[in-house]
C-alpha atoms as a PDB file:
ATOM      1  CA  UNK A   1       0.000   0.000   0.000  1.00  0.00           C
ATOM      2  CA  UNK A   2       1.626   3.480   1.330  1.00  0.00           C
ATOM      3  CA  UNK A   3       5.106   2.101   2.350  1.00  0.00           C
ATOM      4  CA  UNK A   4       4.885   0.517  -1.588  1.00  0.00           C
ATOM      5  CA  UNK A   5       3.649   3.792  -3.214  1.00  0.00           C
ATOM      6  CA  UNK A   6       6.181   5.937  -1.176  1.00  0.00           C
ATOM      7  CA  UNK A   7       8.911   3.597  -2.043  1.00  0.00           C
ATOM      8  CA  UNK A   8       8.524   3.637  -5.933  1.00  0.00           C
ATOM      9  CA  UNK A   9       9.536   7.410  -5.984  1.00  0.00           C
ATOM     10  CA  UNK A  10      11.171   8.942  -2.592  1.00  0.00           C
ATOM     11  CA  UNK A  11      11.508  12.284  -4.481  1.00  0.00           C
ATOM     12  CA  UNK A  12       7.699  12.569  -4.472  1.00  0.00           C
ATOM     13  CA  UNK A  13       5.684  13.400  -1.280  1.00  0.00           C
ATOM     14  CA  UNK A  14       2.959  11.298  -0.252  1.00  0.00           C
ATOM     15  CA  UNK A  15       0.368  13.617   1.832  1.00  0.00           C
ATOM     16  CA  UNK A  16      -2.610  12.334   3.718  1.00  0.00           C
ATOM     17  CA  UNK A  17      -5.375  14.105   5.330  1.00  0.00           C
ATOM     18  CA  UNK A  18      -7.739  12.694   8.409  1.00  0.00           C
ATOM     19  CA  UNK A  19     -10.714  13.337   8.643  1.00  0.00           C
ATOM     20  CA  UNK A  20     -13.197  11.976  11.587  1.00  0.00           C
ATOM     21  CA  UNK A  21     -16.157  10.988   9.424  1.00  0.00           C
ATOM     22  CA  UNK A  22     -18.094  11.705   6.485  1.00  0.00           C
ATOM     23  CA  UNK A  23     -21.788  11.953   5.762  1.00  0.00           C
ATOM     24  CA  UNK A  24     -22.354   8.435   6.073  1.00  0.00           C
ATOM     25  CA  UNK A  25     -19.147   6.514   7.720  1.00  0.00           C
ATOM     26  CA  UNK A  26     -16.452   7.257  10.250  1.00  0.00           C
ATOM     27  CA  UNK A  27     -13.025   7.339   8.872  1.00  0.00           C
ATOM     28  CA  UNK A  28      -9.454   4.875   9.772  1.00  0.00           C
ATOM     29  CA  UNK A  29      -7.412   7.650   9.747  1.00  0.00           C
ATOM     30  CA  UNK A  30      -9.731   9.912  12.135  1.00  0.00           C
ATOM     31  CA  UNK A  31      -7.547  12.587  13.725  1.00  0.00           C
ATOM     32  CA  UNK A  32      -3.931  13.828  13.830  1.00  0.00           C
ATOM     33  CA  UNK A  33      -2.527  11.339  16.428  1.00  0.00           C
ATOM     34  CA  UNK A  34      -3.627   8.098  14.031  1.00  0.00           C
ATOM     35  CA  UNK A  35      -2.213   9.940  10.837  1.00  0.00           C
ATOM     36  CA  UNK A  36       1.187  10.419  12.089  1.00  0.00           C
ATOM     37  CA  UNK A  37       1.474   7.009  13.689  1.00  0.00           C
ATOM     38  CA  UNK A  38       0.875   5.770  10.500  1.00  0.00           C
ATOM     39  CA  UNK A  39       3.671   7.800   8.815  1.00  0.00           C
ATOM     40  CA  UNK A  40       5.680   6.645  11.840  1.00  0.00           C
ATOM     41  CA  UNK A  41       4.717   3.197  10.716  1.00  0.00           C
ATOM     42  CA  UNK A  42       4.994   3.540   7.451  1.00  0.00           C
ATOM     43  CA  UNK A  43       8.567   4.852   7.870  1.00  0.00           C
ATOM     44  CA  UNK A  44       9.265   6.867   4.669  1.00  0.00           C
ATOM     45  CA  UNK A  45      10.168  10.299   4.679  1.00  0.00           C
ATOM     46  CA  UNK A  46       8.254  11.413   1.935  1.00  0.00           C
ATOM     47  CA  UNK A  47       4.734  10.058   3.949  1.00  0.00           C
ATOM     48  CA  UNK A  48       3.257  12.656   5.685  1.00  0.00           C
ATOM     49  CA  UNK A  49      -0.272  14.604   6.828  1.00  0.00           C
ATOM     50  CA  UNK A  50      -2.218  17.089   5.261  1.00  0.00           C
ATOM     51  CA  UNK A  51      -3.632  19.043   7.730  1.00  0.00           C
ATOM     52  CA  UNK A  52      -7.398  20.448   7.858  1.00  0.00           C
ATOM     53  CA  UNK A  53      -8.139  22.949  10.647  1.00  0.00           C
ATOM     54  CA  UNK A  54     -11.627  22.150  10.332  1.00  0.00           C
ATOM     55  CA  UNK A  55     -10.982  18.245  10.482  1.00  0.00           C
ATOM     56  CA  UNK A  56      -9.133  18.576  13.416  1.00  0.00           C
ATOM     57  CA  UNK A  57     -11.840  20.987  15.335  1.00  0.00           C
ATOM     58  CA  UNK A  58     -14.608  18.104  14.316  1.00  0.00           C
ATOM     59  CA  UNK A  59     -12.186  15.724  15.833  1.00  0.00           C
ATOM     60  CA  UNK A  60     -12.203  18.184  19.493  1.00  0.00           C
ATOM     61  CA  UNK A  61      -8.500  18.527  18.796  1.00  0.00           C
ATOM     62  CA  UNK A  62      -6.685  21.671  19.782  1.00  0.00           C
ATOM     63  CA  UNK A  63      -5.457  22.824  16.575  1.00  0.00           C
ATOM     64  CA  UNK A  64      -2.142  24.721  17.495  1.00  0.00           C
ATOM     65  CA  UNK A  65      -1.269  21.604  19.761  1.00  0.00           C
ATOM     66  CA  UNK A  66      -1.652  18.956  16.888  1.00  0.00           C
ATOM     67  CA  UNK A  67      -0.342  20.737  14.292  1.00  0.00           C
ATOM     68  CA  UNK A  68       2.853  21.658  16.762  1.00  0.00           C
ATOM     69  CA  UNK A  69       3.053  17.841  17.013  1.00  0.00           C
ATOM     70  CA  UNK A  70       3.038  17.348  13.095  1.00  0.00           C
ATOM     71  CA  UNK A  71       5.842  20.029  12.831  1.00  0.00           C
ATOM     72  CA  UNK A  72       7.966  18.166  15.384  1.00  0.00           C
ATOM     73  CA  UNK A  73       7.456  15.136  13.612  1.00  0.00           C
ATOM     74  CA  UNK A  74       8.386  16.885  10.667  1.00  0.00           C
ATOM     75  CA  UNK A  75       5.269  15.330   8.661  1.00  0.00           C
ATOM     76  CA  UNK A  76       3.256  18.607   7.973  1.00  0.00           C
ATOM     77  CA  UNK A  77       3.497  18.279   4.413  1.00  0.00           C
ATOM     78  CA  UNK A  78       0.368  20.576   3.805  1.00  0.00           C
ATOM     79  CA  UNK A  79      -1.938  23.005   5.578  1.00  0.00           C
ATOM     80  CA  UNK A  80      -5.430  23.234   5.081  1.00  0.00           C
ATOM     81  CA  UNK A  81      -7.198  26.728   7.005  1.00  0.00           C
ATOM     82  CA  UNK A  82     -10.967  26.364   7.849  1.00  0.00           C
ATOM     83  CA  UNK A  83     -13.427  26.787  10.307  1.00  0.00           C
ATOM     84  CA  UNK A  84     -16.511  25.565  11.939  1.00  0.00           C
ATOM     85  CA  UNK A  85     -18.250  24.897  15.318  1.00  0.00           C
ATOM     86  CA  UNK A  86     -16.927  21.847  15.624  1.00  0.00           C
ATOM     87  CA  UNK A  87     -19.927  19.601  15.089  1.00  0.00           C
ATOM     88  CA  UNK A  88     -19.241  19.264  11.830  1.00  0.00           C
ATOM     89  CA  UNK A  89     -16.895  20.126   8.346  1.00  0.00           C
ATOM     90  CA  UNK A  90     -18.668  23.764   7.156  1.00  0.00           C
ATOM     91  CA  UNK A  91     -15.597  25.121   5.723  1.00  0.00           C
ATOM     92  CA  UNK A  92     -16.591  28.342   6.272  1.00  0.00           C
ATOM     93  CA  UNK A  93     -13.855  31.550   6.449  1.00  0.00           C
ATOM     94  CA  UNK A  94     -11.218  30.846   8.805  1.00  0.00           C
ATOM     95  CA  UNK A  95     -11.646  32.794  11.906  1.00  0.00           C
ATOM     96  CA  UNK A  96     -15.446  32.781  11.941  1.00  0.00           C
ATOM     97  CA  UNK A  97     -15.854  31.089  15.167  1.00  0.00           C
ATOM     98  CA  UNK A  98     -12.132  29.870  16.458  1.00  0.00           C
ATOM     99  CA  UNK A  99     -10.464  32.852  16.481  1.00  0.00           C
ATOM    100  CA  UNK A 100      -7.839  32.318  18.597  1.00  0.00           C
ATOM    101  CA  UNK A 101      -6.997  28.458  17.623  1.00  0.00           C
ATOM    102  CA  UNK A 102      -6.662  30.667  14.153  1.00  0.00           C
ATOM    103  CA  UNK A 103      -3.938  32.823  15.913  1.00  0.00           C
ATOM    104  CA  UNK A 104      -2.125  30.162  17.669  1.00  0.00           C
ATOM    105  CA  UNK A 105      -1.821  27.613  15.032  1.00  0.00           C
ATOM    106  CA  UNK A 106      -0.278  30.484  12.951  1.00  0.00           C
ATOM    107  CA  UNK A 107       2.256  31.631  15.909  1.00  0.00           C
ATOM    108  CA  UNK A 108       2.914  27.670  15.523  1.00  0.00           C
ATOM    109  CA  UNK A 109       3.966  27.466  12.127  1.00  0.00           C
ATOM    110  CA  UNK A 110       5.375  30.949  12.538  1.00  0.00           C
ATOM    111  CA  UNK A 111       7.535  29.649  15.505  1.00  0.00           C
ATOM    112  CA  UNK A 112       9.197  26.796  13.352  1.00  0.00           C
ATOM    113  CA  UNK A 113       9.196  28.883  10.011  1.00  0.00           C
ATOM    114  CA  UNK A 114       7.395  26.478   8.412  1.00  0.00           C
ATOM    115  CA  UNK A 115       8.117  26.862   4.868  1.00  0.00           C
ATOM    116  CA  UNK A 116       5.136  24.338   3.583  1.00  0.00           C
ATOM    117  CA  UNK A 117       2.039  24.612   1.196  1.00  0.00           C
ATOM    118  CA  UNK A 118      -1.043  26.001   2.690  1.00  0.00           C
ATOM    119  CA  UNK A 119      -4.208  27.117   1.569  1.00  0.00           C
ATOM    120  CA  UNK A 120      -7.817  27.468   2.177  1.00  0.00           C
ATOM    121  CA  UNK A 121     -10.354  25.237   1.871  1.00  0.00           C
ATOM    122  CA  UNK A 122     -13.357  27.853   2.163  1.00  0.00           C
ATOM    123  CA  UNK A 123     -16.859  26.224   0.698  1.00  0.00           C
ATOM    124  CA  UNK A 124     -19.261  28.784  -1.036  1.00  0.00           C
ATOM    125  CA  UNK A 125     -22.731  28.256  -0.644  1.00  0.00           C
ATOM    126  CA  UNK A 126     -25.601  28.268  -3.229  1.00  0.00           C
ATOM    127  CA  UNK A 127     -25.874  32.209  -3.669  1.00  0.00           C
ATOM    128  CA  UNK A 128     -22.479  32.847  -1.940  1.00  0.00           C
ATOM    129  CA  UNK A 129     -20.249  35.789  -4.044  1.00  0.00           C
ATOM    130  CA  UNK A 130     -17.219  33.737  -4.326  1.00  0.00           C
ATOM    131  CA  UNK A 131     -15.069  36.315  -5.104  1.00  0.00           C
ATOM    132  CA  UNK A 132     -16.019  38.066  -2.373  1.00  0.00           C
ATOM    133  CA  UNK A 133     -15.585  34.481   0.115  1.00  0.00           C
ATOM    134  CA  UNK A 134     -11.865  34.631  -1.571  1.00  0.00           C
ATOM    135  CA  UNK A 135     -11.018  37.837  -0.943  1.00  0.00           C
ATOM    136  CA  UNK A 136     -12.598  37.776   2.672  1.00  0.00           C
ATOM    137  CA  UNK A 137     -10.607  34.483   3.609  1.00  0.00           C
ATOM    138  CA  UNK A 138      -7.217  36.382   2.768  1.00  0.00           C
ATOM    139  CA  UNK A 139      -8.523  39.394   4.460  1.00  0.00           C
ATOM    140  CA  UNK A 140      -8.743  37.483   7.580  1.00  0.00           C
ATOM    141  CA  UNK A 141      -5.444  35.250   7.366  1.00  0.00           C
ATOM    142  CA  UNK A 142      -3.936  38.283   6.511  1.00  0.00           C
ATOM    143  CA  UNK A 143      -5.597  40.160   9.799  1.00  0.00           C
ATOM    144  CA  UNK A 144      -4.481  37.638  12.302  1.00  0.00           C
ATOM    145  CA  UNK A 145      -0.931  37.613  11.260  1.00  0.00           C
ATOM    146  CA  UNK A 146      -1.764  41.539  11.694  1.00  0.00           C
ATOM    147  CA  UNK A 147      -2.894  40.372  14.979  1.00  0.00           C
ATOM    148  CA  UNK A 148       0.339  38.634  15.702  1.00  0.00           C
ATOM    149  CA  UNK A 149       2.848  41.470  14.860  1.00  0.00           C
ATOM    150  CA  UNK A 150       0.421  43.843  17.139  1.00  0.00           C
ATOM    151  CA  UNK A 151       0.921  41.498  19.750  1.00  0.00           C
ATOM    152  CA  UNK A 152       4.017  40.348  19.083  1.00  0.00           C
ATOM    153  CA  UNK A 153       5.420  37.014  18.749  1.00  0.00           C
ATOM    154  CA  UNK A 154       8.164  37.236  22.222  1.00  0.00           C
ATOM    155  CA  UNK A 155       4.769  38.260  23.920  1.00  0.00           C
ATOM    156  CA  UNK A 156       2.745  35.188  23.044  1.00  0.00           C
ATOM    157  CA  UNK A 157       6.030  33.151  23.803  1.00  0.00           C
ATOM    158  CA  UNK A 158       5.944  34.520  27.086  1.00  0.00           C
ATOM    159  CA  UNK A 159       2.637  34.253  27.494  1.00  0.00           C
ATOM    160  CA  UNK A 160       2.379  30.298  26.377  1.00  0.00           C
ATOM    161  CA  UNK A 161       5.175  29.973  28.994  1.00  0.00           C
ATOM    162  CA  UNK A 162       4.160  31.890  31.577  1.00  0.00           C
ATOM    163  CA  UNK A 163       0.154  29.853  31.505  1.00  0.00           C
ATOM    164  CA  UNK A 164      -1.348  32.280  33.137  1.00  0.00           C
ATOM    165  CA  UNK A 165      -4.901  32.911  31.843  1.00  0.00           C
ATOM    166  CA  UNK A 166      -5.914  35.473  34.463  1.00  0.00           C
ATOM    167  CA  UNK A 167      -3.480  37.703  32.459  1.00  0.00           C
ATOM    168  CA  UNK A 168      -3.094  36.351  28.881  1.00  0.00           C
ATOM    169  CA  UNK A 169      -6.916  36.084  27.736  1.00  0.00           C
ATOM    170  CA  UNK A 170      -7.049  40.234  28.712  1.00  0.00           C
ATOM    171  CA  UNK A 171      -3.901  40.838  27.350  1.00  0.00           C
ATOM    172  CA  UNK A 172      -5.508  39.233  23.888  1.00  0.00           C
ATOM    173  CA  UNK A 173      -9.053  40.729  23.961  1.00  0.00           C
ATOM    174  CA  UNK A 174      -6.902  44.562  24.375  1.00  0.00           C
ATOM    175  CA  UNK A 175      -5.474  43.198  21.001  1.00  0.00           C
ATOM    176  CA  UNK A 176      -8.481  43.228  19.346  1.00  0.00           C
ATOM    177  CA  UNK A 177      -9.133  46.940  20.619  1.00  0.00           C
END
């Protein structure tokens, strides 16, 4: 299977994305734990995850945790950014409801200047201007790495270290003012 595929050309990356469940089944390869143990199992270096914000918050993951894991396994091949409530896969704009898993998954990939593929997998729906979903998606990626710099990165290192919520979550809600 995998270990096969990946074998027959190293040079070519192998990426695969979980996924809890679709409309009518549940998925093997449910979440980001089970995807890297099977590139850890697999044992090629060109086998690694794709990874779907919105997957993960379906599968009640923290999203800057797992996707810190993926980058210290050094199998985050590719980055998918999406949101929902996590009930179920909307793709809707990133940031529309997890705002700050948005922000800290970035200061993630920021952190270990990640130099991978991402993109955004943003579903229009019947009526939708999808120009204007495009252009909104970019405005808010864009915004929270805004968000970042206001903040500043040695700040939200400090204040990751520090785990203090009495004075991180009001430091972060100033941001926004």
């Amino acid at each position: 299977g995998i270990r096969e595929g990946a074998g027959h050309r190293a040079d070519v990356r192998v990426s695969m994305e979980f996924k809890p469940s679709e409309e009518r089944n549940y998925c093997i390869l449910a979440d980001t734990g089970r995807a890297l143990h099977l590139c850890h199992q697999v044992g090629r270096e060109n086998v690694g995850i794709t990874y779907d914000m919105g997957h993960a918050l379906v599968a009640k993951e923290a999203p800057a945790a797992t996707t810190a894991l993926a980058l210290e396994a050094e199998r985050l091949f590719y980055m998918h950014f999406n949101d929902n409530g996590r009930e179920w896969d909307w793709d809707m704009i990133p940031g529309s409801v997890n705002v700050w898993d948005l922000v800290e998954t970035l200061y993630y990939l920021d952190r270990a200047d990640w130099e991978g593929w991402l993109c955004y997998d943003v579903l229009t729906r019947s009526g939708d201007d999808v120009v204007g979903v495009q252009a909104a998606t970019i405005e808010v990626m864009q915004a929270a790495e805004a968000l970042m710099d206001k903040i500043g990165r040695q700040t939200l290192a400090d204040m990751i270290a520090e785990g203090a919520p009495h004075r991180s979550v009001p430091a972060l809600w100033r941001a926004l003012l």
